[in-house]
N, C-alpha and C. Protein backbone atom coordinates (compact mmCIF):
# COMPACT_ATOMS: atom_id res chain seq x y z
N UNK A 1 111.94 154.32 36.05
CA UNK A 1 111.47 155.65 36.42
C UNK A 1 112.42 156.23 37.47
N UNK A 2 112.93 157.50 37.24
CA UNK A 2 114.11 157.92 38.45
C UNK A 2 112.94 158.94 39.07
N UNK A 3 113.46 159.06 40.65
CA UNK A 3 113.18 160.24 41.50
C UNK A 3 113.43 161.11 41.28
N UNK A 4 112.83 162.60 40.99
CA UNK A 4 113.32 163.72 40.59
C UNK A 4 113.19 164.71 41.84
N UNK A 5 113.22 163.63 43.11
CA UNK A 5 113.61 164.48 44.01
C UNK A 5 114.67 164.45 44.63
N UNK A 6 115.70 163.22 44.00
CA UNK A 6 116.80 163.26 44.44
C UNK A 6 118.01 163.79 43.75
N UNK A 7 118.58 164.15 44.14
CA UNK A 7 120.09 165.16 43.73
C UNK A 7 120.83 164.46 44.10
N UNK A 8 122.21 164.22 43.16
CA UNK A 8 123.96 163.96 43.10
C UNK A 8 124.37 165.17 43.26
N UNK A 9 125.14 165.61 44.18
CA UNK A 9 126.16 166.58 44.14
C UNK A 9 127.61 165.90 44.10
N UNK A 10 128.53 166.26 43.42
CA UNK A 10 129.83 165.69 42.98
C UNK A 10 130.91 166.62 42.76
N UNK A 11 132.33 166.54 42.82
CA UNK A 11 133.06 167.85 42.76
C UNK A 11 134.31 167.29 42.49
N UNK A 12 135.82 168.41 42.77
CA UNK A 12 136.99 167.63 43.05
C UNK A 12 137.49 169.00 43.73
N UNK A 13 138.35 168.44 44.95
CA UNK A 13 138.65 169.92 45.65
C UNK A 13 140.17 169.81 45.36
N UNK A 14 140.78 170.98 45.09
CA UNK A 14 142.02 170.81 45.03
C UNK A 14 142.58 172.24 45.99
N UNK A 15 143.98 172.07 45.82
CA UNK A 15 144.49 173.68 46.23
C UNK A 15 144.96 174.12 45.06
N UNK A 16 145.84 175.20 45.62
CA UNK A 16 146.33 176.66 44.18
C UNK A 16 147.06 176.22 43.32
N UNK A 17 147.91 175.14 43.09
CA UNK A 17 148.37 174.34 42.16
C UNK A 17 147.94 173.11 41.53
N UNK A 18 146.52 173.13 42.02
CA UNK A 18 145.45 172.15 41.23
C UNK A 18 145.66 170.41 41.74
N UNK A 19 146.55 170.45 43.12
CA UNK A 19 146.91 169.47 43.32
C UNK A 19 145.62 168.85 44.24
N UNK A 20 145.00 167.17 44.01
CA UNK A 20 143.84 166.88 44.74
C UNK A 20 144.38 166.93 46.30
N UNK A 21 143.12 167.31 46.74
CA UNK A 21 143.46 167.51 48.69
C UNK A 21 142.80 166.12 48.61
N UNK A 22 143.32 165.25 49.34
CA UNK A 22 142.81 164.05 50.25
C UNK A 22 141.86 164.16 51.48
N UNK A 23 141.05 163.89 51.71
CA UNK A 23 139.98 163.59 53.15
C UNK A 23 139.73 165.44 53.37
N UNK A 24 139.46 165.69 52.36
CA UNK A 24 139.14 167.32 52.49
C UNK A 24 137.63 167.24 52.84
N UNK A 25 136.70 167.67 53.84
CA UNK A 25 135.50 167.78 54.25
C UNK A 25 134.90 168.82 53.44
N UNK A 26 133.69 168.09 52.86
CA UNK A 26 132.51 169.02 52.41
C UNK A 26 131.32 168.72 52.81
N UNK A 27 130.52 169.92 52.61
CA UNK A 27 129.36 170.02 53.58
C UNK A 27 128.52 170.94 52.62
N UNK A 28 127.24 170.09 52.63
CA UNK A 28 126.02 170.57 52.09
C UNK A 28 125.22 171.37 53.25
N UNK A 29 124.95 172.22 53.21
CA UNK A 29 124.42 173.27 54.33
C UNK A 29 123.34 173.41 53.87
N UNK A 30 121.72 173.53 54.69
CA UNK A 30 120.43 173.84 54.43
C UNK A 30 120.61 175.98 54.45
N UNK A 31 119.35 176.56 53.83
CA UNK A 31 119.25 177.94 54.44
C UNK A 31 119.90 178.52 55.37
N UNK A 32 120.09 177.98 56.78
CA UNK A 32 120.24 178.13 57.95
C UNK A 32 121.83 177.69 58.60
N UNK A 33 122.35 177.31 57.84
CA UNK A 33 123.84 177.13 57.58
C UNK A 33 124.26 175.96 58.42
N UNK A 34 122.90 174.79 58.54
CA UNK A 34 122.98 173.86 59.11
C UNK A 34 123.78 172.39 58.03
N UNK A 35 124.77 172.12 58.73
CA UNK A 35 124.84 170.62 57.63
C UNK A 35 124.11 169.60 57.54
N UNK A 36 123.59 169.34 56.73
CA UNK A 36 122.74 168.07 56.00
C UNK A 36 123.31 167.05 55.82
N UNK A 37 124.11 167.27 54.42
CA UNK A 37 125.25 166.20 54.31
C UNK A 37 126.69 166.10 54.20
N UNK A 38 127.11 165.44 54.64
CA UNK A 38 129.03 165.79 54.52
C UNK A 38 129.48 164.81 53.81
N UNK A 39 130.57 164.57 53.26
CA UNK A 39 131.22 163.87 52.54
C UNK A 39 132.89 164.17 52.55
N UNK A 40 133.77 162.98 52.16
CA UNK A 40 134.92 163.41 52.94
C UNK A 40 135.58 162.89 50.68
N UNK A 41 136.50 164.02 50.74
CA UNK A 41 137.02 163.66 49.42
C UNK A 41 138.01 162.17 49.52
N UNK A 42 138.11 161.36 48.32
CA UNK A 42 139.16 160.28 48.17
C UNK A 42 140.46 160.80 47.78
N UNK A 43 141.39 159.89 47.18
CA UNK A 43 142.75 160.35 46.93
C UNK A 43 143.20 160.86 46.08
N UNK A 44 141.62 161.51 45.17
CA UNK A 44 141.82 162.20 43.80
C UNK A 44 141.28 162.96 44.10
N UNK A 45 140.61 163.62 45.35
CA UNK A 45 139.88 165.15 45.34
C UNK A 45 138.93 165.22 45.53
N UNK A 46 138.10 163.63 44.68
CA UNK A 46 136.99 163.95 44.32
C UNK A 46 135.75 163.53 45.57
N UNK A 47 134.60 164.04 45.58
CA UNK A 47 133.22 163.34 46.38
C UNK A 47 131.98 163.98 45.51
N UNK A 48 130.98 163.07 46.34
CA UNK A 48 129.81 162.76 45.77
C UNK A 48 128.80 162.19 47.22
N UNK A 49 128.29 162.93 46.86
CA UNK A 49 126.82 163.67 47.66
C UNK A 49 125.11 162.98 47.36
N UNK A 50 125.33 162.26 47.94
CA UNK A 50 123.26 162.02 47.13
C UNK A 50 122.45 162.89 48.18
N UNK A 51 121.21 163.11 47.96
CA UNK A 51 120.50 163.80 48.63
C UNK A 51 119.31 163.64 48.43
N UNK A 52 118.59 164.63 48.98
CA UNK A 52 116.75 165.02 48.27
C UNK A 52 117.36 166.73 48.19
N UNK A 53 116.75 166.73 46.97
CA UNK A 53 116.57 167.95 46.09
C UNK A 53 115.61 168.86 47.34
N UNK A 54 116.36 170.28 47.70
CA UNK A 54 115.71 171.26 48.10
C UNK A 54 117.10 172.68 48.61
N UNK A 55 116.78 173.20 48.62
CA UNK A 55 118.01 174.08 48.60
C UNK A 55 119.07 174.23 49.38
N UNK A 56 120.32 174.39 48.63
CA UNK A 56 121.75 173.90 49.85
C UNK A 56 122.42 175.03 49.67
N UNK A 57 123.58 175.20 50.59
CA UNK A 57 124.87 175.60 50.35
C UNK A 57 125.54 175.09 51.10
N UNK A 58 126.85 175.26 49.89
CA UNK A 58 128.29 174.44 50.08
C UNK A 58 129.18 175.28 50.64
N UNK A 59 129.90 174.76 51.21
CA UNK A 59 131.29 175.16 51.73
C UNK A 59 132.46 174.25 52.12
């Protein structure tokens, strides 16, 4: 049985030539433009976020 209150957020950050950024910081922000969760990208761009499901924004 899975939790359907928990959320994966996952991505890959790159720049303008699609090249992966390394240790690039992302941040899950509540309403209030508070961070929740951060996550730092690996040497391909990519991260991944677990959470509890309720409304975010990224930056």
């Amino acid at each position: 049985m899975t939790d359907e209150r928990k959320l994966v957020i996952s991505g890959k950050v790159t720049d303008f030539d699609n090249n992966p950024l390394q240790n690039a910081e992302v941040e899950i922000n509540n309403d209030r433009f508070v961070a929740i969760y951060k996550a730092n990208t690996n040497d391909k761009g990519e991260y991944k976020i677990s959470g509890k499901r309720q409304s975010y924004r990224t930056s």
